[in-house]
Protein backbone atom coordinates (compact mmCIF):
# COMPACT_ATOMS: atom_id res chain seq x y z
CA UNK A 1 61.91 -20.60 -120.96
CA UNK A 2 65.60 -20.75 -121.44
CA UNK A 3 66.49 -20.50 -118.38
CA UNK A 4 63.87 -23.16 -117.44
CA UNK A 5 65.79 -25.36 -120.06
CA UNK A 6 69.27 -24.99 -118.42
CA UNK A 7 67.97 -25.50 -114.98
CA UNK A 8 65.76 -28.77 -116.40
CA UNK A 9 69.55 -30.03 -117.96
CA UNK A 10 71.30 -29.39 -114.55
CA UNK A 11 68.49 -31.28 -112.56
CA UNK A 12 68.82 -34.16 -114.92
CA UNK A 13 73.06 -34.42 -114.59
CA UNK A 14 72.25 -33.75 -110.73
CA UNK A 15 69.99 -36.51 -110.28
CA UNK A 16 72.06 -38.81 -112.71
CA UNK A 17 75.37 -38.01 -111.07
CA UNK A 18 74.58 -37.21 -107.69
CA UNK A 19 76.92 -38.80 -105.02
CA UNK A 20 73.87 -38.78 -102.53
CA UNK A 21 70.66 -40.00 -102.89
CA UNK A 22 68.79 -37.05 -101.22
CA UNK A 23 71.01 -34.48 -103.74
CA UNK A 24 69.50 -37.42 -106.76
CA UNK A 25 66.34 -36.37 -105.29
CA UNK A 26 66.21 -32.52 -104.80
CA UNK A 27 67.59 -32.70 -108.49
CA UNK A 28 64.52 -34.70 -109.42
CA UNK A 29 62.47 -32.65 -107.47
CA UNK A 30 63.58 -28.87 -108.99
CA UNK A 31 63.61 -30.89 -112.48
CA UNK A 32 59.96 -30.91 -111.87
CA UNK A 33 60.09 -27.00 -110.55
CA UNK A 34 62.21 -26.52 -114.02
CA UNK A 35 59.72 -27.84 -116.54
CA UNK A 36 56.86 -26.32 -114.87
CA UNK A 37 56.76 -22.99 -116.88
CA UNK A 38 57.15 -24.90 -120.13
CA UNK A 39 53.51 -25.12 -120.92
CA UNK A 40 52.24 -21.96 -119.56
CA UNK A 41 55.36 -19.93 -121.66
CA UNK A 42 54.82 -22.05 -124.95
CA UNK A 43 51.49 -21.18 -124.76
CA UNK A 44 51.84 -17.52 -124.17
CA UNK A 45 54.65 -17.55 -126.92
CA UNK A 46 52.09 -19.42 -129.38
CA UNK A 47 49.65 -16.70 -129.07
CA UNK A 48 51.71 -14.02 -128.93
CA UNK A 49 53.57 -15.32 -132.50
CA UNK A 50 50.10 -16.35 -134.30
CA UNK A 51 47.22 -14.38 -132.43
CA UNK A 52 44.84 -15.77 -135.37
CA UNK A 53 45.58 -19.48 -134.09
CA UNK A 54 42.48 -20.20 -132.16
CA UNK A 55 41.06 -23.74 -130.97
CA UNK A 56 42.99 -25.84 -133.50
CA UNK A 57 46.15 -24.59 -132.98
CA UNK A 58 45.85 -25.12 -129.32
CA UNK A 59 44.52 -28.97 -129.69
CA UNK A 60 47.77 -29.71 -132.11
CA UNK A 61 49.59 -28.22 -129.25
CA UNK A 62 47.81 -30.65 -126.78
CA UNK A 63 48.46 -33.30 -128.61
CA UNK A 64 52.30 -32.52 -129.20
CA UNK A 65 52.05 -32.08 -125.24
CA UNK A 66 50.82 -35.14 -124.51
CA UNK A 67 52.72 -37.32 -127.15
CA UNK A 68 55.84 -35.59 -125.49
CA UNK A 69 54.62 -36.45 -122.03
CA UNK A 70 54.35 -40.23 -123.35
CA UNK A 71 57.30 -40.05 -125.06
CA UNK A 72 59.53 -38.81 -122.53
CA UNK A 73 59.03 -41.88 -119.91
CA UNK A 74 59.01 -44.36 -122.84
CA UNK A 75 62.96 -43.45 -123.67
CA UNK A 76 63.89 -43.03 -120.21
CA UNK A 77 62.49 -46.38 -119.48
CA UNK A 78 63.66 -48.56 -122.81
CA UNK A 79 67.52 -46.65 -121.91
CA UNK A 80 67.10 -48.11 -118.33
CA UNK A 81 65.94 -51.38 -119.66
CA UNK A 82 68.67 -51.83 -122.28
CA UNK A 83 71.33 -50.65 -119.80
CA UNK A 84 70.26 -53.34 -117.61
CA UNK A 85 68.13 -51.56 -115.28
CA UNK A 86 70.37 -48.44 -114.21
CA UNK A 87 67.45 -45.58 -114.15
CA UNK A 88 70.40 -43.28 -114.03
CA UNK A 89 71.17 -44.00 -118.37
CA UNK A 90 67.73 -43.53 -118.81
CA UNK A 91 67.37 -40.33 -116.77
CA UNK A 92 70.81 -38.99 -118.99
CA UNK A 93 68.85 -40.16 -122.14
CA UNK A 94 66.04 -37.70 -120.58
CA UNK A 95 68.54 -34.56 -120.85
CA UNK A 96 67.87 -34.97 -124.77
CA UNK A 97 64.52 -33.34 -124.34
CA UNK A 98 65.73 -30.26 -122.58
CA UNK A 99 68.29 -29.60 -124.94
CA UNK A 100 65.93 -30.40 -128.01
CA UNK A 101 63.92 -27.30 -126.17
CA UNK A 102 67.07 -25.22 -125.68
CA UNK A 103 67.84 -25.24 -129.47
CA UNK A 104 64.35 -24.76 -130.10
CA UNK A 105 63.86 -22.13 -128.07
CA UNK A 106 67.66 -20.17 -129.55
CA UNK A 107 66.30 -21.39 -133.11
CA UNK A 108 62.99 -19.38 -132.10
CA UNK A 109 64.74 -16.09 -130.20
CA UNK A 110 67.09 -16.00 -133.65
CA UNK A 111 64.13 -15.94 -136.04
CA UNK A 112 62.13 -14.18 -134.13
CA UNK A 113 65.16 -11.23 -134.06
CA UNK A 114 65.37 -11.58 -137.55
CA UNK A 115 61.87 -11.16 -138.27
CA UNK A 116 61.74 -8.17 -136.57
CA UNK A 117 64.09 -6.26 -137.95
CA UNK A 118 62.83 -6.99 -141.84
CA UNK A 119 59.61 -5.85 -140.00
CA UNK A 120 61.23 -2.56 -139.31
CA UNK A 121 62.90 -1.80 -142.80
């Protein structure tokens, strides 16, 4: 999922930055590619962490899902708006939720390390 995170963040600055509109769209395109093993890995990571979670914890993480998939256009589309219509601001503002996911997912490998080894003594 890391990796998934830094490719997502180099899509984004490729399709912001992009001197040629085809390279803006193969970044958009593999951005797509990137974020593709973000559900399927959180999901394996959930039940792997809390095996006990069952339905509920799956439905919170729908929700979360889909209040990040509404999210995620909404700011991308107010930071185009305010910036007077330049998608490219609000497609920077989008490389927020990538990182936000990168830190989560060091925060995560860090604990997770730590637990483990108070597991062990």
């Amino acid at each position: 999922m890391t990796g998934s995170c830094v490719l997502c963040i180099v899509c984004y600055l490729t399709a912001v930055f992009a001197p040629f509109p085809l390279l803006a769209l193969l970044g958009c395109a593999l951005c797509g590619f990137s974020v593709g093993i973000f559900w399927p890995g959180t999901f394996s990571a959930a039940a792997r962490s809390i095996p006990n979670g069952g339905t509920a914890m799956f439905a919170f993480m729908a929700l979360a899902g889909d209040l990040g998939c509404a999210s995620g256009p909404t700011v991308v589309g107010f930071t185009a708006d305010i910036s007077g219509g330049k998608l490219g601001s609000g497609l920077l503002a989008a490389v927020l939720f990538p990182v936000i996911m990168l830190a989560g997912t060091a925060f995560t490998s860090l604990f997770g390390k730590k637990k483990k080894m108070e597991h062990k003594l």
